[in-house]
N, C-alpha and C. Protein backbone atom coordinates (compact mmCIF):
# COMPACT_ATOMS: atom_id res chain seq x y z
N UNK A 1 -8.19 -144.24 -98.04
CA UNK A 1 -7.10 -143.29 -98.21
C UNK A 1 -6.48 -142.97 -96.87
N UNK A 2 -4.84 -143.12 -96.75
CA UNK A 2 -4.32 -142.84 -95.58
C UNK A 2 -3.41 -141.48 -95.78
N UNK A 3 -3.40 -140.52 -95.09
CA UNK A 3 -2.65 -139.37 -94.98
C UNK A 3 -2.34 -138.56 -93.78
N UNK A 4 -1.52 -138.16 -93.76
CA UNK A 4 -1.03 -137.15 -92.57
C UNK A 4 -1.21 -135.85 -93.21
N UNK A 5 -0.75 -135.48 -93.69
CA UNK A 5 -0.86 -133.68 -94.38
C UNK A 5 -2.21 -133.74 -94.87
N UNK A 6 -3.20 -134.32 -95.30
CA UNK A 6 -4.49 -133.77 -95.37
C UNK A 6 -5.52 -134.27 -94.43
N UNK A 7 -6.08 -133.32 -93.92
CA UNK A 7 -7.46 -133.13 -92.81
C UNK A 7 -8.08 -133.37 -92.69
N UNK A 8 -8.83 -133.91 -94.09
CA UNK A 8 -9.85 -134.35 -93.66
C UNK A 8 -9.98 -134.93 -95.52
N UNK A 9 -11.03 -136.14 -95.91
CA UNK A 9 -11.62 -136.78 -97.30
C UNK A 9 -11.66 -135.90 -97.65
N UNK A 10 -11.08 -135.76 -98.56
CA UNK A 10 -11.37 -135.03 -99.68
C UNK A 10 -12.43 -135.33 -100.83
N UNK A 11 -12.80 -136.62 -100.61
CA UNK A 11 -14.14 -137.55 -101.35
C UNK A 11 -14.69 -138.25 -100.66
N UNK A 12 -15.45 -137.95 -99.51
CA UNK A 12 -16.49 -138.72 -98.68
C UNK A 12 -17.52 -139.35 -98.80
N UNK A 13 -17.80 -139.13 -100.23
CA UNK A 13 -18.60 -139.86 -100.86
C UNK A 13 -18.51 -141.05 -101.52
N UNK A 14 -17.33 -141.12 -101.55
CA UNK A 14 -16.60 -142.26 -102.57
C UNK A 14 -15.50 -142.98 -102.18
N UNK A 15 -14.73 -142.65 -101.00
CA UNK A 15 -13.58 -143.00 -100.30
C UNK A 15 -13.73 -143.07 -98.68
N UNK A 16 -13.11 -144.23 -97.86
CA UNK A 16 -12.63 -143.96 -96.57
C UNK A 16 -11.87 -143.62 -96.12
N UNK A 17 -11.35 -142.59 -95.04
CA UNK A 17 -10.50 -141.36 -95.19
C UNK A 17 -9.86 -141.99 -93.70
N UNK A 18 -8.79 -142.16 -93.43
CA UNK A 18 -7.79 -142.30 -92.45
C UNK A 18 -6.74 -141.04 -91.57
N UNK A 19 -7.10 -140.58 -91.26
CA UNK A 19 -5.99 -139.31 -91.06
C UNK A 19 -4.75 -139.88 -90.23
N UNK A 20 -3.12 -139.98 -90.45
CA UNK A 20 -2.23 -140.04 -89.45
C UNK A 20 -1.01 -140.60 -89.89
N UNK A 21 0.31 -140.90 -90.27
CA UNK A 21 1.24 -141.56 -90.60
C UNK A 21 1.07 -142.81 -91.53
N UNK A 22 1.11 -143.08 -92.59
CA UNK A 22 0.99 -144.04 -93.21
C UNK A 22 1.42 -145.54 -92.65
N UNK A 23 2.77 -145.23 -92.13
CA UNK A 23 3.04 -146.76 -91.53
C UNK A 23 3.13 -147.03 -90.00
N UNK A 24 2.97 -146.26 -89.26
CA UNK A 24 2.59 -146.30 -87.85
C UNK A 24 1.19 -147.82 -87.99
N UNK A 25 1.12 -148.55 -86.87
CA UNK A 25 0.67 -149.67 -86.44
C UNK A 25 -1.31 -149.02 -86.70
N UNK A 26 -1.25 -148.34 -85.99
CA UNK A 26 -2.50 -147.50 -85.23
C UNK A 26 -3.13 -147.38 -86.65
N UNK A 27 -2.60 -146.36 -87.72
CA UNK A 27 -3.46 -146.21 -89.25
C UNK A 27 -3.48 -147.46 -90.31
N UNK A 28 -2.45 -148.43 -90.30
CA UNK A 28 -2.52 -149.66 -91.04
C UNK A 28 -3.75 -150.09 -90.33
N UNK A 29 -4.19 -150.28 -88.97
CA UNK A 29 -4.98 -151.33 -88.39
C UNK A 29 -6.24 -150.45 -88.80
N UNK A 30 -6.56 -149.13 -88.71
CA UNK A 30 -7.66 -148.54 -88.50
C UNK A 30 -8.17 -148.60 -90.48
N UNK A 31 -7.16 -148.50 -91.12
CA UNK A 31 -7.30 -148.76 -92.56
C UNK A 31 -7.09 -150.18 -93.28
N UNK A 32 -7.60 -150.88 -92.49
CA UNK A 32 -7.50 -152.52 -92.28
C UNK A 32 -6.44 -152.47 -93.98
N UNK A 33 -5.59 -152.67 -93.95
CA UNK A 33 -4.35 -152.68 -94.69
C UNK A 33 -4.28 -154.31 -95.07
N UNK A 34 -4.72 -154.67 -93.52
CA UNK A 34 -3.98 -156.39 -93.85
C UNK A 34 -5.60 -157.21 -94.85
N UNK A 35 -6.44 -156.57 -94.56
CA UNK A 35 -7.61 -157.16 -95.78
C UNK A 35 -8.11 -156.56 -97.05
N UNK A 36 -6.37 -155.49 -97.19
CA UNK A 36 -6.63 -154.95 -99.05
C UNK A 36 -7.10 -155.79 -100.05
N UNK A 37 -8.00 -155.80 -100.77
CA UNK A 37 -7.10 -156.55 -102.15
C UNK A 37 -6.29 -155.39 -103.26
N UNK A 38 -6.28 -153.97 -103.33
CA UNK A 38 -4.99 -153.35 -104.20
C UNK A 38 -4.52 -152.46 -103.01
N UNK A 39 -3.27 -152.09 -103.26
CA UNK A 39 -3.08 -150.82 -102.55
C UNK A 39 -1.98 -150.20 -103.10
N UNK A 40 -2.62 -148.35 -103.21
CA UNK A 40 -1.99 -147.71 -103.69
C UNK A 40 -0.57 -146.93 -103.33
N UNK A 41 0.37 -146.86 -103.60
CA UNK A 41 0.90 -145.79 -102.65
C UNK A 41 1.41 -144.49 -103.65
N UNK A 42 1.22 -143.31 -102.66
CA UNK A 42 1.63 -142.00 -103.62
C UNK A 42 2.69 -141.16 -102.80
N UNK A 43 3.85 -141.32 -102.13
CA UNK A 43 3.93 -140.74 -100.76
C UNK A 43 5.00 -139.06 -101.21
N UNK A 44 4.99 -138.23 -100.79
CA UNK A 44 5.92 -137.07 -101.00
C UNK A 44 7.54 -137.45 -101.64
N UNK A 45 7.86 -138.64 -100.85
CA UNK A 45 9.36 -138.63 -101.01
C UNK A 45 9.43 -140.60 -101.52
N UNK A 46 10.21 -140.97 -102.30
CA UNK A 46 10.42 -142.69 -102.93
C UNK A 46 11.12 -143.11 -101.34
N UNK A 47 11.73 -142.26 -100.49
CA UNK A 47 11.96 -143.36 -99.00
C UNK A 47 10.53 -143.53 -98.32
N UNK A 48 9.92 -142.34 -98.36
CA UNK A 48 8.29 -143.09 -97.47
C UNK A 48 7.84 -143.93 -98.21
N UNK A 49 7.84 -143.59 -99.70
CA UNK A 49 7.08 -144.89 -100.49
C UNK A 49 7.35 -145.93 -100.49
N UNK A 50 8.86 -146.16 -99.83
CA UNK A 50 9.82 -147.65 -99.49
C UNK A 50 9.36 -148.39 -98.37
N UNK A 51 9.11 -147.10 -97.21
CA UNK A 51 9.00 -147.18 -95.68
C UNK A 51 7.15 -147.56 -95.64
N UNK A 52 6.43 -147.20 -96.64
CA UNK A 52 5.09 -147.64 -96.42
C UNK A 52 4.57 -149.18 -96.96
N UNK A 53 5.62 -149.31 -98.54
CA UNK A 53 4.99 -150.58 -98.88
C UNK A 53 5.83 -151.82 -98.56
N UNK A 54 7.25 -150.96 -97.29
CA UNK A 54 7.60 -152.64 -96.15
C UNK A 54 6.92 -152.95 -95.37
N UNK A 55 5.82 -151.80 -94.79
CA UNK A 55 4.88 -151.86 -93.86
C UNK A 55 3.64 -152.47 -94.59
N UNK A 56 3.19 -152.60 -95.46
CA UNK A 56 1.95 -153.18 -96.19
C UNK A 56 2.23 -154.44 -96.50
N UNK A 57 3.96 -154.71 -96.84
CA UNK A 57 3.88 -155.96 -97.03
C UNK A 57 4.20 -156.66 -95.82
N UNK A 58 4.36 -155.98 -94.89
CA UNK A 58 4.54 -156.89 -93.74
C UNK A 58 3.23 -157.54 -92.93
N UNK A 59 1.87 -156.72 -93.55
CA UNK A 59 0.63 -156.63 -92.88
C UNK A 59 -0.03 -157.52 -93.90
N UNK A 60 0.12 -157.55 -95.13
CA UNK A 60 -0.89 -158.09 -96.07
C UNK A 60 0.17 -158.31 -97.37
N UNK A 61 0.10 -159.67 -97.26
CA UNK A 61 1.13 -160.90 -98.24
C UNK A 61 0.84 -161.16 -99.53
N UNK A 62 -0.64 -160.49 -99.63
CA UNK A 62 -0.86 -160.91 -101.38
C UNK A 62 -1.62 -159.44 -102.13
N UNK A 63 -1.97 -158.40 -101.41
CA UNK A 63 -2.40 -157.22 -102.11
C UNK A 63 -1.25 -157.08 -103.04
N UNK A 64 -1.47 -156.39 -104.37
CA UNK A 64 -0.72 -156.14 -105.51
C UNK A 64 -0.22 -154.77 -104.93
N UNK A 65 1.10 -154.26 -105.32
CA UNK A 65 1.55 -152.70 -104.56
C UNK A 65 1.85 -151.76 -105.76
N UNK A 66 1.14 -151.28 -106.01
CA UNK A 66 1.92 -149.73 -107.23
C UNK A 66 1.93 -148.57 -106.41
N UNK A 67 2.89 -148.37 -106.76
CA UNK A 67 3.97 -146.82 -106.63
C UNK A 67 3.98 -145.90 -107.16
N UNK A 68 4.15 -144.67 -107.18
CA UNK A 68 4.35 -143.87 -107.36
C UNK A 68 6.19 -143.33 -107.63
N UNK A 69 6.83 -143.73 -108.30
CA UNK A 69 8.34 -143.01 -108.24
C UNK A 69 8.45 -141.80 -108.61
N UNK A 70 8.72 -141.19 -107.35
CA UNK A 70 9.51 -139.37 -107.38
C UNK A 70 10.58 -139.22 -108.35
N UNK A 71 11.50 -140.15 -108.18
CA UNK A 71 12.80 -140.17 -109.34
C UNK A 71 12.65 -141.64 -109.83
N UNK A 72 12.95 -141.25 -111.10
CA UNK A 72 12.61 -142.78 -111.88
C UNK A 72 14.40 -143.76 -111.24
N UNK A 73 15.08 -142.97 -110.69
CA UNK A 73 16.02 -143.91 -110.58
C UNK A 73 16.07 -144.52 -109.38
N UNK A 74 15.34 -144.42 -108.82
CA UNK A 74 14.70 -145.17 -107.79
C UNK A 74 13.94 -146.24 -107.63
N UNK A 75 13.16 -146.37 -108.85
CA UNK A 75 12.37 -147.52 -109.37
C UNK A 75 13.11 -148.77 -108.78
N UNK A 76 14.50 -148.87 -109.15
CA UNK A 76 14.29 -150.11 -108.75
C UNK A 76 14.76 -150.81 -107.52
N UNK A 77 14.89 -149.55 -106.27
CA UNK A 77 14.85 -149.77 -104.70
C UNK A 77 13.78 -149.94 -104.59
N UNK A 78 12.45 -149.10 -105.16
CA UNK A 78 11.10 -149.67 -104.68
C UNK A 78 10.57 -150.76 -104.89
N UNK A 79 10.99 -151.55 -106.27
CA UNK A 79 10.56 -152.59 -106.54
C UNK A 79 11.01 -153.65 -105.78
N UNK A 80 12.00 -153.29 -105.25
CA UNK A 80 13.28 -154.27 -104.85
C UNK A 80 12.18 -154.63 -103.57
N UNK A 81 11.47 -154.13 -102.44
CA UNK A 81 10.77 -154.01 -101.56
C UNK A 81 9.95 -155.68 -101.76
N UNK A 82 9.29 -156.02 -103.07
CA UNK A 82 9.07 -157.27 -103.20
C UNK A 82 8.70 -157.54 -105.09
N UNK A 83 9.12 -157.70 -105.84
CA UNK A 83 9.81 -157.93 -107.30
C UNK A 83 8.13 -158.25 -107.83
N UNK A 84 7.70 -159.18 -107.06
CA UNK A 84 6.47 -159.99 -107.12
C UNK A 84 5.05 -159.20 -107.08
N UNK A 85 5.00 -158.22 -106.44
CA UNK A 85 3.49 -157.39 -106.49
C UNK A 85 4.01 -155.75 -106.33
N UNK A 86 5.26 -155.40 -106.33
CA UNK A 86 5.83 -153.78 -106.20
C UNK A 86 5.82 -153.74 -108.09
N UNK A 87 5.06 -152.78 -108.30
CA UNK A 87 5.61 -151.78 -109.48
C UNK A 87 5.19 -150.21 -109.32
N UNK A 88 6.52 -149.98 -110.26
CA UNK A 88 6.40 -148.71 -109.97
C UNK A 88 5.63 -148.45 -111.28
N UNK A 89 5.44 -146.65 -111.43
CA UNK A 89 4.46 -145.58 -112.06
C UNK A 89 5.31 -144.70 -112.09
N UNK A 90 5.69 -144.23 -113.06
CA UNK A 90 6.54 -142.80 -113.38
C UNK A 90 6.28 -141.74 -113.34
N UNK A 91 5.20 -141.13 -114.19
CA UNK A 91 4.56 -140.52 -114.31
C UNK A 91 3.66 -140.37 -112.92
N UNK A 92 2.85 -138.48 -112.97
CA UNK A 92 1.80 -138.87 -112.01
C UNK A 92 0.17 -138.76 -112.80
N UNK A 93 0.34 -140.17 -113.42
CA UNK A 93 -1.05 -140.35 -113.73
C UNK A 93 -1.77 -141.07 -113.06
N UNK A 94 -2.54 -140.20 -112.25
CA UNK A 94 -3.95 -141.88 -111.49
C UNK A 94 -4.71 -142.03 -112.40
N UNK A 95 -5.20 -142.05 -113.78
CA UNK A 95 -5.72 -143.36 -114.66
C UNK A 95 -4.64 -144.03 -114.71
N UNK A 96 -3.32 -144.28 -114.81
CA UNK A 96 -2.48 -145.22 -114.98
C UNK A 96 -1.98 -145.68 -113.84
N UNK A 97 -1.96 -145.13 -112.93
CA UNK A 97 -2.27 -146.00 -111.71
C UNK A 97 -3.13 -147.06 -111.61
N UNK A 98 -4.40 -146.70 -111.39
CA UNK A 98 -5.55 -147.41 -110.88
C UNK A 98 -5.89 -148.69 -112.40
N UNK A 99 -4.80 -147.99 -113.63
CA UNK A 99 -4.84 -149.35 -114.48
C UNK A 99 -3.95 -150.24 -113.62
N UNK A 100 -2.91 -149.99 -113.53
CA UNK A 100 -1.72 -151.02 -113.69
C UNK A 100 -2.26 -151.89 -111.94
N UNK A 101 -3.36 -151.38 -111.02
CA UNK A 101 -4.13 -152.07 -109.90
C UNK A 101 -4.69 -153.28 -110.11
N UNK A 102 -5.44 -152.55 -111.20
CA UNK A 102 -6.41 -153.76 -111.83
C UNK A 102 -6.29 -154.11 -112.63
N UNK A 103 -5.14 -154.00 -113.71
CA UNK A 103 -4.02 -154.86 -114.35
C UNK A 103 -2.79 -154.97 -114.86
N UNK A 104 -2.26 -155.81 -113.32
CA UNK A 104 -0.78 -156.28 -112.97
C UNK A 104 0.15 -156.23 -114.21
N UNK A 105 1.03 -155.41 -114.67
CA UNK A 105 2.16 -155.62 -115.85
C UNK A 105 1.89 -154.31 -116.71
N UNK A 106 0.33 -153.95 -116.93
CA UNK A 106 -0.01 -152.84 -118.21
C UNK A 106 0.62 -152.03 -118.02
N UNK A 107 1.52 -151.35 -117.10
CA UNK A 107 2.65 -150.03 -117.42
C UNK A 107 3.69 -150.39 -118.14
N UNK A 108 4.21 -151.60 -118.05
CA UNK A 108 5.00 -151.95 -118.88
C UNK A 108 5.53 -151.97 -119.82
N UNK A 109 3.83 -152.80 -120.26
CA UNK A 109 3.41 -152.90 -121.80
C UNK A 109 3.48 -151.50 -122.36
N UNK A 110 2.68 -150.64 -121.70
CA UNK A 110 2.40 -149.08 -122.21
C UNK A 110 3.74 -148.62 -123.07
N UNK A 111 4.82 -148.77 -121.27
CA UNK A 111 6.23 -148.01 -121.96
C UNK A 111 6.89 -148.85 -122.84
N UNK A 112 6.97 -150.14 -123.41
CA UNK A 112 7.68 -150.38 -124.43
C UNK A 112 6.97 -149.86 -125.11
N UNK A 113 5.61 -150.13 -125.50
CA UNK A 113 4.83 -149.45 -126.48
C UNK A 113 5.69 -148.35 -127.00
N UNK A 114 5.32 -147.56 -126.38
CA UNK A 114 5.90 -146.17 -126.38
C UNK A 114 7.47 -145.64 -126.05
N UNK A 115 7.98 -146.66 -126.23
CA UNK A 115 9.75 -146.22 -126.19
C UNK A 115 10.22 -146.36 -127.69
N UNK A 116 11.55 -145.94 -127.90
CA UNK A 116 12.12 -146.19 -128.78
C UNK A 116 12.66 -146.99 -129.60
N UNK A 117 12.25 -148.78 -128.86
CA UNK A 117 12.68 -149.59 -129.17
C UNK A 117 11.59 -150.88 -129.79
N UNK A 118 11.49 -151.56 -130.91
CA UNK A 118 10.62 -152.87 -130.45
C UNK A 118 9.81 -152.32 -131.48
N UNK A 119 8.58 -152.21 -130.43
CA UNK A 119 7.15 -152.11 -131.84
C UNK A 119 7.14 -150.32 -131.43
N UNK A 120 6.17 -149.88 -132.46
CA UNK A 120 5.18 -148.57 -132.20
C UNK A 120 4.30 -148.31 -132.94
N UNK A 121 3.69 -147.47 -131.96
CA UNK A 121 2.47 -146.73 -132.50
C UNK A 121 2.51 -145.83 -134.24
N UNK A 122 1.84 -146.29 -135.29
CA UNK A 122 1.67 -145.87 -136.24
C UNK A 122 1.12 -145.39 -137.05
N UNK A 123 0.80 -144.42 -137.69
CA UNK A 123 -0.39 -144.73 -138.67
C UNK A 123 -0.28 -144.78 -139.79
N UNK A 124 -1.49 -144.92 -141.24
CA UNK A 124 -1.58 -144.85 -142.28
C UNK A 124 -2.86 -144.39 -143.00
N UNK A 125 -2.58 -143.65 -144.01
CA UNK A 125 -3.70 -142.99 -144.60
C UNK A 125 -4.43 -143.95 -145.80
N UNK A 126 -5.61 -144.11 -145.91
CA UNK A 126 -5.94 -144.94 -147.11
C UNK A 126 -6.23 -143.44 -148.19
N UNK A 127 -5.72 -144.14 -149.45
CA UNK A 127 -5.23 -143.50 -150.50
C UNK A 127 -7.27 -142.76 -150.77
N UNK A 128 -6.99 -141.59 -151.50
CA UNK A 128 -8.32 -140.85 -151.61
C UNK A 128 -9.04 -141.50 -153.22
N UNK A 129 -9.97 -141.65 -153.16
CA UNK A 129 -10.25 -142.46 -154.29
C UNK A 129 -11.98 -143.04 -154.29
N UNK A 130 -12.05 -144.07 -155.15
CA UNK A 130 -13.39 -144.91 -154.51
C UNK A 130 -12.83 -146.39 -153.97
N UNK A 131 -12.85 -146.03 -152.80
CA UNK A 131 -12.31 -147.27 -151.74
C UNK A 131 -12.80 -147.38 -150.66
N UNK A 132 -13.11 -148.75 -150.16
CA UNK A 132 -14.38 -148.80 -148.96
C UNK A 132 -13.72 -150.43 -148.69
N UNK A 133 -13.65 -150.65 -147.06
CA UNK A 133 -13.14 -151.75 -146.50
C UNK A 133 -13.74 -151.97 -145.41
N UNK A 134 -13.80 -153.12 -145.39
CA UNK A 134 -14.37 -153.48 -143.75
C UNK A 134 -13.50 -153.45 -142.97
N UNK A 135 -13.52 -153.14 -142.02
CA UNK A 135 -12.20 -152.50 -140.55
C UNK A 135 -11.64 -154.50 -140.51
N UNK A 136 -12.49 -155.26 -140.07
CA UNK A 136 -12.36 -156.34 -139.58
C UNK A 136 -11.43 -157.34 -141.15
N UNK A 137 -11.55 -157.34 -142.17
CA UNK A 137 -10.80 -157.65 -143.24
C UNK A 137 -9.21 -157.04 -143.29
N UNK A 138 -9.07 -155.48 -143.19
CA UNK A 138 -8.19 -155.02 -142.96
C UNK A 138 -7.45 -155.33 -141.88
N UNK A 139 -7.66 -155.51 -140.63
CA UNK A 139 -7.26 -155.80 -139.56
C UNK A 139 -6.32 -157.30 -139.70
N UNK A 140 -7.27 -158.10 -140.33
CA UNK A 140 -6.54 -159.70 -140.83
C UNK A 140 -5.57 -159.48 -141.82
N UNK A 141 -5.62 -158.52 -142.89
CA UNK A 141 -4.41 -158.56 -143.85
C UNK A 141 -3.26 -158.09 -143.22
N UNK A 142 -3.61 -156.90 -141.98
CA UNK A 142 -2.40 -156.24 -141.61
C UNK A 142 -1.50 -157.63 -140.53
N UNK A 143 -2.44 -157.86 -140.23
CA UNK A 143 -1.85 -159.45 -138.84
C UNK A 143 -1.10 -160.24 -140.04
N UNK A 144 -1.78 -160.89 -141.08
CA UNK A 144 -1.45 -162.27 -141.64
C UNK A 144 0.07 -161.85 -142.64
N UNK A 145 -0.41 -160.71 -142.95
CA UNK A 145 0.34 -160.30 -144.35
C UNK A 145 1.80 -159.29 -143.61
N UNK A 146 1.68 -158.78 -142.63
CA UNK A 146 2.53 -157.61 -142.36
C UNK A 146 2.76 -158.19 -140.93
N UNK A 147 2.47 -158.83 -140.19
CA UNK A 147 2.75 -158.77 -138.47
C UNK A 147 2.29 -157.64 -137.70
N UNK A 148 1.32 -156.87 -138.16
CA UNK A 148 0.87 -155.41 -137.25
C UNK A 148 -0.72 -156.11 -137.05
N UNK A 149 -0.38 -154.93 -136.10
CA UNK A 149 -1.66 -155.13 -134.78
C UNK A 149 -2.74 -153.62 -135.79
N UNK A 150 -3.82 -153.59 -136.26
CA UNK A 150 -4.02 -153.04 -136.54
C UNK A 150 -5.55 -152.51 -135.02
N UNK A 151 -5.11 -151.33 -134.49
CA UNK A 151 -6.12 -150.80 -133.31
C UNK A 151 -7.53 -150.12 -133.75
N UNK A 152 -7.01 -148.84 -134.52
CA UNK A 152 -8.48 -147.82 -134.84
C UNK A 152 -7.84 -147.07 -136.21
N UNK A 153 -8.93 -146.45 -135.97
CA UNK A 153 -9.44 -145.38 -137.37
C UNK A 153 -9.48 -144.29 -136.94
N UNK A 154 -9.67 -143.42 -137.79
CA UNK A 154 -10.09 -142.03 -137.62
C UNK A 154 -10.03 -141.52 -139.14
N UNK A 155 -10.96 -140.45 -139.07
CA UNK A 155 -12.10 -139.93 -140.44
C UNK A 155 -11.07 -139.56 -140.69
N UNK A 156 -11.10 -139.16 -142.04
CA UNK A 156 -10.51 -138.18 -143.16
C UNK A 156 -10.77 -136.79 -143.05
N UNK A 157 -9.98 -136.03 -142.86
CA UNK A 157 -9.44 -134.73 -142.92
C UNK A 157 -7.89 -134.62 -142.47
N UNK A 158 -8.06 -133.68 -141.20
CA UNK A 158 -6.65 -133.68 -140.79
C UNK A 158 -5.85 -134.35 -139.37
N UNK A 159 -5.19 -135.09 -139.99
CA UNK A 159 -4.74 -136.23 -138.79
C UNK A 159 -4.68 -135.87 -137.34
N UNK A 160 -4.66 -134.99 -137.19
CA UNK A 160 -3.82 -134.08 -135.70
C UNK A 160 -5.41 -134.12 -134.70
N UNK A 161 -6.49 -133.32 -135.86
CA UNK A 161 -7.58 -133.24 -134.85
C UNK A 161 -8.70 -134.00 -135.13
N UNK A 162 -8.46 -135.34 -135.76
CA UNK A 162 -9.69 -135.89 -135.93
C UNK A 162 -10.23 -136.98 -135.12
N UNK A 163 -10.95 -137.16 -134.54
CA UNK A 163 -11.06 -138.24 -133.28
C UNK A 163 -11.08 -139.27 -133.83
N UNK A 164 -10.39 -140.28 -132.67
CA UNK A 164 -9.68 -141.80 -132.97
C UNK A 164 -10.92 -142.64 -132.72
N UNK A 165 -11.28 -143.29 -133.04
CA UNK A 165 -12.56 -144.42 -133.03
C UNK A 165 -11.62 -146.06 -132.61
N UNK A 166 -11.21 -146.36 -131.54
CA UNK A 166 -10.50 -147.69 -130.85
C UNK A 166 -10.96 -148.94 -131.01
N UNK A 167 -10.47 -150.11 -131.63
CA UNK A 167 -11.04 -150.87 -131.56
C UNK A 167 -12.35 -151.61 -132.10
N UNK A 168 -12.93 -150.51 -133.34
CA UNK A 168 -14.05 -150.48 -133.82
C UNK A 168 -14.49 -152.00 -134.22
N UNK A 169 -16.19 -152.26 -134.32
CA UNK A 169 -16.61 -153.52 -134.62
C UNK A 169 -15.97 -154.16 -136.12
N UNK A 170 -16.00 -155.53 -136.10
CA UNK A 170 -15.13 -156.12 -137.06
C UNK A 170 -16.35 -155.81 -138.82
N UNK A 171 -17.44 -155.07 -138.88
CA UNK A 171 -18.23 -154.41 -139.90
C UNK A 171 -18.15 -152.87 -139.79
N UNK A 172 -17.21 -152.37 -139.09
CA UNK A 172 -17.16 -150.89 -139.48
C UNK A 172 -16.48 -150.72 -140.99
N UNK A 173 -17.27 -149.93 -141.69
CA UNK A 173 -16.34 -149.43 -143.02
C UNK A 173 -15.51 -147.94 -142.49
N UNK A 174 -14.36 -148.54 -143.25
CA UNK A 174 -13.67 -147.69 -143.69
C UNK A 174 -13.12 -146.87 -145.16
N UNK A 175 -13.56 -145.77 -145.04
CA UNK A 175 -13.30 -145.11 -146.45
C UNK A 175 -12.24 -144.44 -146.56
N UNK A 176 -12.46 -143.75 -148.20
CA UNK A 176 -11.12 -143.20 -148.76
C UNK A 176 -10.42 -141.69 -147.60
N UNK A 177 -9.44 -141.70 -147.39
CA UNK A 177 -9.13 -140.52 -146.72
C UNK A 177 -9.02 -140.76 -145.33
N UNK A 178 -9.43 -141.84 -144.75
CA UNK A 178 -9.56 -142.09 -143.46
C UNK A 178 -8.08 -142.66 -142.98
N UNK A 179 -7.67 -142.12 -141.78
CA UNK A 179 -6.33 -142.53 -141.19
C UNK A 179 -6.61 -144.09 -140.09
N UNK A 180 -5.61 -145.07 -140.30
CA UNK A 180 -5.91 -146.21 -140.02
C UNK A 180 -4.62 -146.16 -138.40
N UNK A 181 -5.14 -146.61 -137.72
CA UNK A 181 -3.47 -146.53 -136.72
C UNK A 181 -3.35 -148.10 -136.13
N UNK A 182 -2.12 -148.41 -136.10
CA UNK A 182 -1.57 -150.16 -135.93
C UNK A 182 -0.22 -149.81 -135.23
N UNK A 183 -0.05 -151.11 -134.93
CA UNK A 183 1.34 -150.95 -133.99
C UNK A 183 1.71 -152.30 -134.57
N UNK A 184 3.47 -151.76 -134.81
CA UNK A 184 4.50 -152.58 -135.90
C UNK A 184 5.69 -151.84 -135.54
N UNK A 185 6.48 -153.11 -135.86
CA UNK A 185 7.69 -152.68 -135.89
C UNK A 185 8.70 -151.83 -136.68
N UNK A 186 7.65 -151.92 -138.25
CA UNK A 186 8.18 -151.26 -138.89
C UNK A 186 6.96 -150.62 -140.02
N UNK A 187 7.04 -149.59 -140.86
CA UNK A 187 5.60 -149.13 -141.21
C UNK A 187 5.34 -150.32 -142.62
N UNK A 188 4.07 -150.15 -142.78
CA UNK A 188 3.50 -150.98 -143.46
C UNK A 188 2.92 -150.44 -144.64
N UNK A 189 3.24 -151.10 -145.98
CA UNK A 189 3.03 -150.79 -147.08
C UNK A 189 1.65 -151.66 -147.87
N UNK A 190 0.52 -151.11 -147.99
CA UNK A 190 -0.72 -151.53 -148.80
C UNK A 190 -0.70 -151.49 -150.05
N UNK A 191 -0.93 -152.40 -150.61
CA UNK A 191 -1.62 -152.70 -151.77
C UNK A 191 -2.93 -152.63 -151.55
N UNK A 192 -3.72 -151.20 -151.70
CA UNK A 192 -5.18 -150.92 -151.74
C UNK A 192 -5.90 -151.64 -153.33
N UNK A 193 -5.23 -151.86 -153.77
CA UNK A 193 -6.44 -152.13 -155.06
C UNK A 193 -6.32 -153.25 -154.90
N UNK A 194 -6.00 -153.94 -154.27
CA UNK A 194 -6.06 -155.70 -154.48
C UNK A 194 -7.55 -156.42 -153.84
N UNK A 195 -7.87 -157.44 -154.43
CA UNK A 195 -9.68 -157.22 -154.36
C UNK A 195 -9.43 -158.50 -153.17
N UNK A 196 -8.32 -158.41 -152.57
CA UNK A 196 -8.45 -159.38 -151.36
C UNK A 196 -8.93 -158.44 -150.54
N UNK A 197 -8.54 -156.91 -150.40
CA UNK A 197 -8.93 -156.01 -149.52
C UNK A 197 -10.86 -156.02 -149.43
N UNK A 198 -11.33 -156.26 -150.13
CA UNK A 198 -12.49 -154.84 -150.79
C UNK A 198 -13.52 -155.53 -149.97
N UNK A 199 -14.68 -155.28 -149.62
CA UNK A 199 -15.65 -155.37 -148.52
C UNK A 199 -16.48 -156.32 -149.27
């Protein structure tokens, strides 16, 4: 970690702490910069964040660079810095940071995900009844039959607070009342009684 406004690690247990100008010669060398393999940048203002990762790429040619953008309309002066390993981060999330480090493109993916356009996030309730499915059967009808990505589950009650179960093994059952969530372009209509479904 390189900084000027803070004094001292703030995690000395877990981090090496640099104190002094981010792109001055003296803290790149002392924060061996040029033998990164990721490097982060978070800086107060999108011109230091410009002014630090010309200096990183001038020191070290293949570390991957994520950003931090103060104004999203800036994004794409920072990227502009090098197209090839600069992305920016909108938001200030460091889990989504330290994803998109250790894997190159996933903000991307995230925000179409999550924009208005293309695919999205969905869900569906299986009808209340006597009905029981294997997660991993369901998952293939929603791909083969519909084009959706079918992700997780979550129990039956009320949708808002019931915890999401991700990705579950391809023998999890799923029962009546339970909310199913997939990503599609458009929502998806079941035929639950059809005994192609049934476990």
């Amino acid at each position: 970690m390189c900084s000027q406004g803070t004094e001292r690690n703030p995690f000395p247990d877990f981090i090496d702490f640099v104190r002094g100008e981010p792109t001055s010669d003296d803290v790149m060398q002392r924060a061996c910069v040029k033998d990164a393999a990721k490097v982060i940048i978070h800086a107060g203002t999108d011109y230091e964040s410009i002014s630090i990762a010309l200096a990183v790429k001038e020191l070290n040619p293949r570390a991957p660079i994520v950003v931090r953008a103060n104004d999203p309309g800036k994004e794409v002066d920072i990227e502009r810095v090098d197209r090839s390993r600069v992305v920016c981060v909108k938001a200030v999330d460091v889990a989504m940071m330290v994803r998109e480090i250790h894997n190159p493109g996933i903000t991307q993916v995230l925000e179409k995900l999550l924009s208005s356009e293309g695919q999205d996030l969905r869900s569906i309730q299986v009808p209340h009844g006597d009905h029981t499915f294997r997660f991993g059967t369901l998952a293939h009808h929603f791909r083969e039959q519909h084009g959706a990505i079918l992700i997780g589950m979550r129990p039956a009650g009320k949708a808002v607070n019931s915890g999401s179960i991700l990705n579950p093994p391809f023998h999890a059952m799923v029962e009546a009342g339970m909310f199913l969530d997939y990503i599609s372009r458009d929502p998806v209509k079941i035929e639950w009684t059809g005994t192609h479904l049934r476990s």
